[in-house]
C-alpha atoms as a PDB file:
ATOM      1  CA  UNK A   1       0.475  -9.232  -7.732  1.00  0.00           C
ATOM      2  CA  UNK A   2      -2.861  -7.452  -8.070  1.00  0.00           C
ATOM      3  CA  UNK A   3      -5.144  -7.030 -10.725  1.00  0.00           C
ATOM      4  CA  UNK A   4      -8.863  -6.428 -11.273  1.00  0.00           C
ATOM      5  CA  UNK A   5     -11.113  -4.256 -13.087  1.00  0.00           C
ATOM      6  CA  UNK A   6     -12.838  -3.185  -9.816  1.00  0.00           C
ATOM      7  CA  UNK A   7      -9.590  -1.354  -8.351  1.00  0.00           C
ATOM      8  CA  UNK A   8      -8.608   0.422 -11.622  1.00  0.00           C
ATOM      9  CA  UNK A   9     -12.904   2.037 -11.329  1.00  0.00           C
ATOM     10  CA  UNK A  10     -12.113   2.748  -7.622  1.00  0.00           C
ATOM     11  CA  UNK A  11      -9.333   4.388  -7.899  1.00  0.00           C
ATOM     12  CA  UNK A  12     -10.871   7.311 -10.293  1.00  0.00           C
ATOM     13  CA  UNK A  13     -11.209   8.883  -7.106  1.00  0.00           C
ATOM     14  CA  UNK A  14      -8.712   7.466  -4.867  1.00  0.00           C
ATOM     15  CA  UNK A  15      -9.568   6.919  -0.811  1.00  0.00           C
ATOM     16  CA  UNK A  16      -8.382   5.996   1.789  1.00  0.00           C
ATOM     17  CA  UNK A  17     -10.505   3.581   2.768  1.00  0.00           C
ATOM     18  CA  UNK A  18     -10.988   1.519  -0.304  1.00  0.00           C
ATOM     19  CA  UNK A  19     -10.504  -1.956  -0.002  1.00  0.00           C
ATOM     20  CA  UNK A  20      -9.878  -5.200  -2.640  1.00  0.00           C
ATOM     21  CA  UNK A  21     -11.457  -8.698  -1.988  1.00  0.00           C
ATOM     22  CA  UNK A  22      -8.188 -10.842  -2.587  1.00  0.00           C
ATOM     23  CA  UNK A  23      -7.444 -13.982  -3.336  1.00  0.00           C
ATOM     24  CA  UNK A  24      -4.506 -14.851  -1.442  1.00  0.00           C
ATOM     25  CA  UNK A  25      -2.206 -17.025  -2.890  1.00  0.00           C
ATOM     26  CA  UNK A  26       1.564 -18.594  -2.641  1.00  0.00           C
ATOM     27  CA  UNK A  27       3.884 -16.239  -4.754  1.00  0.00           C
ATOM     28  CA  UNK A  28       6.416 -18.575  -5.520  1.00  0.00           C
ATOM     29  CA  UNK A  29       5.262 -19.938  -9.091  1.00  0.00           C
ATOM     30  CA  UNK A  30       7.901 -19.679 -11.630  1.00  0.00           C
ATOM     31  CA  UNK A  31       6.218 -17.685 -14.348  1.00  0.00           C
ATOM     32  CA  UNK A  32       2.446 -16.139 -14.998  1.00  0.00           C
ATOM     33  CA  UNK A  33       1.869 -19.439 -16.895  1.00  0.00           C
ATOM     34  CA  UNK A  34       2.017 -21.579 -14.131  1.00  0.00           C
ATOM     35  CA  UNK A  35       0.120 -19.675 -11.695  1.00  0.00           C
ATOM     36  CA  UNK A  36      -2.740 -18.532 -14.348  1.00  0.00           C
ATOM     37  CA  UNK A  37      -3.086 -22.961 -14.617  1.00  0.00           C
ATOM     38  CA  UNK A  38      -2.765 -23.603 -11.015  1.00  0.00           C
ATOM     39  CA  UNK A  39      -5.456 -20.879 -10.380  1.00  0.00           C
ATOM     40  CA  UNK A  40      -7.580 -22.556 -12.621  1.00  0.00           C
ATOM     41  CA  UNK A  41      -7.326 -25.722 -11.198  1.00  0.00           C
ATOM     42  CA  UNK A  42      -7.826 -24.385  -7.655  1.00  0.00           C
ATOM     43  CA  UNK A  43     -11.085 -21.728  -8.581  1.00  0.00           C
ATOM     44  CA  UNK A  44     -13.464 -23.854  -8.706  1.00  0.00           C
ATOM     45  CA  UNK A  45     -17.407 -23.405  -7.614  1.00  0.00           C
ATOM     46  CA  UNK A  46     -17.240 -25.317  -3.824  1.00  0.00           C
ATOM     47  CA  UNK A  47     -14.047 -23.381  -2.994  1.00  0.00           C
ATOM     48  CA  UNK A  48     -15.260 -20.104  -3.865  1.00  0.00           C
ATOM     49  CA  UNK A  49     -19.304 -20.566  -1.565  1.00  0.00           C
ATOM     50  CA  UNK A  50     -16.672 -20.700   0.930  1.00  0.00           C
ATOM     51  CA  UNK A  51     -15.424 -17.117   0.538  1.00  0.00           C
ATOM     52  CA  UNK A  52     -11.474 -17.455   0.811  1.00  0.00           C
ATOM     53  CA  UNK A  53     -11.181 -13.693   0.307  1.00  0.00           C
ATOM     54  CA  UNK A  54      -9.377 -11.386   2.769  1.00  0.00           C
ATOM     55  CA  UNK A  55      -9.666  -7.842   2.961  1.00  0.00           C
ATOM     56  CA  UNK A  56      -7.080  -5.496   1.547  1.00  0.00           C
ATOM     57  CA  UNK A  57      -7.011  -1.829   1.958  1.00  0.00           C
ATOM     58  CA  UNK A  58      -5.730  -0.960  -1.893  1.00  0.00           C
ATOM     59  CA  UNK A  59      -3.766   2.048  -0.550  1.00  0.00           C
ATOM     60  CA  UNK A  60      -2.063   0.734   2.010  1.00  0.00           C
ATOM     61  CA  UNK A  61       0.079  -1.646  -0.654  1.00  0.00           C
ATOM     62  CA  UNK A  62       4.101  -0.108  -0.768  1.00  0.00           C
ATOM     63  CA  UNK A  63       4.201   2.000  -3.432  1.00  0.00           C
ATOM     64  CA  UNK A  64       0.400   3.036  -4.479  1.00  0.00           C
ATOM     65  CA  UNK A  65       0.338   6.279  -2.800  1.00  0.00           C
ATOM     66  CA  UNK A  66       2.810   9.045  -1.437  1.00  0.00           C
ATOM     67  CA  UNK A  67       1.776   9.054   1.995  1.00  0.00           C
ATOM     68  CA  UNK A  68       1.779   5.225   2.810  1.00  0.00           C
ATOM     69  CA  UNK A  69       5.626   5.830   2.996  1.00  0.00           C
ATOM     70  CA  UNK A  70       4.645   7.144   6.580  1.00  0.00           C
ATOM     71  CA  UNK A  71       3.901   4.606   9.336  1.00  0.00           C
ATOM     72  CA  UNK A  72       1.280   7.081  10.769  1.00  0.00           C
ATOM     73  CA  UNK A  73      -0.648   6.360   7.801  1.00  0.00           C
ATOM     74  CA  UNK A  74      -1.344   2.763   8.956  1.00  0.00           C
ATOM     75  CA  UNK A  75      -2.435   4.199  12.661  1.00  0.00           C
ATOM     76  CA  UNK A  76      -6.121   4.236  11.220  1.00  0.00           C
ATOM     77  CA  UNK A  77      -8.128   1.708  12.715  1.00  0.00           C
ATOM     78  CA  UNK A  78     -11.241   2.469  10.615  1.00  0.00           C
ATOM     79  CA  UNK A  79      -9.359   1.467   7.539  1.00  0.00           C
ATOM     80  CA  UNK A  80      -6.274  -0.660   8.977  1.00  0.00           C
ATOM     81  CA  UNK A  81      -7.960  -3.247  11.083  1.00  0.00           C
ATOM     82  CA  UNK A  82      -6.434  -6.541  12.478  1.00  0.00           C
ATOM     83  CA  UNK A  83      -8.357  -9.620  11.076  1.00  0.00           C
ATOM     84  CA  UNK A  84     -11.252 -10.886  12.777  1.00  0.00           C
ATOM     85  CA  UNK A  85     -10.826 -14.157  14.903  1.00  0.00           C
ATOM     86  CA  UNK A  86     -13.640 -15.932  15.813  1.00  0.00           C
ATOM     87  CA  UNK A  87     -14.027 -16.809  19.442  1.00  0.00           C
ATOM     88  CA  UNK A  88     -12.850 -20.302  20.412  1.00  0.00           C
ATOM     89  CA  UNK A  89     -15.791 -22.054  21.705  1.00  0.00           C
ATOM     90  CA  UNK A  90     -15.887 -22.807  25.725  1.00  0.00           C
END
């Protein structure tokens, strides 16, 4: 599920290349009740200094745009890149 005010102001003029901070999250609650409580239980100041967000390129989510039904669509490494992992330390 995504929402936001951001996305729906982004998409006026739809790109490529526009990308969502999201909040990832366990989508196995039983109704919106239940996960609107347990995200406010989890959001809480300390958790979000520690920027939990991953990157998500809006049109590249099934269903948003025409031409994501095309795998060549996700060949674009300046929009579709793998996360970054930070070294392990020698």
């Amino acid at each position: 599920m995504l929402f936001g005010h951001a996305l729906l102001e982004k998409l006026v003029v739809p790109r490529k290349s526009i990308t969502a901070h999201v909040y990832r999250v366990l989508a196995d609650a039983p109704s919106i009740d239940s996960m609107d409580a347990w995200l406010a239980q989890d959001l809480n100041a300390d958790k979000l200094a520690t920027k939990p967000f991953a990157h998500l390129p809006v049109l590249g989510v099934p269903g948003w745009c025409a031409a994501n039904q095309d795998a060549v669509f996700y060949r674009d490494a300046s929009v579709f890149r793998p996360p970054f992992v930070l070294p392990r330390a020698l």
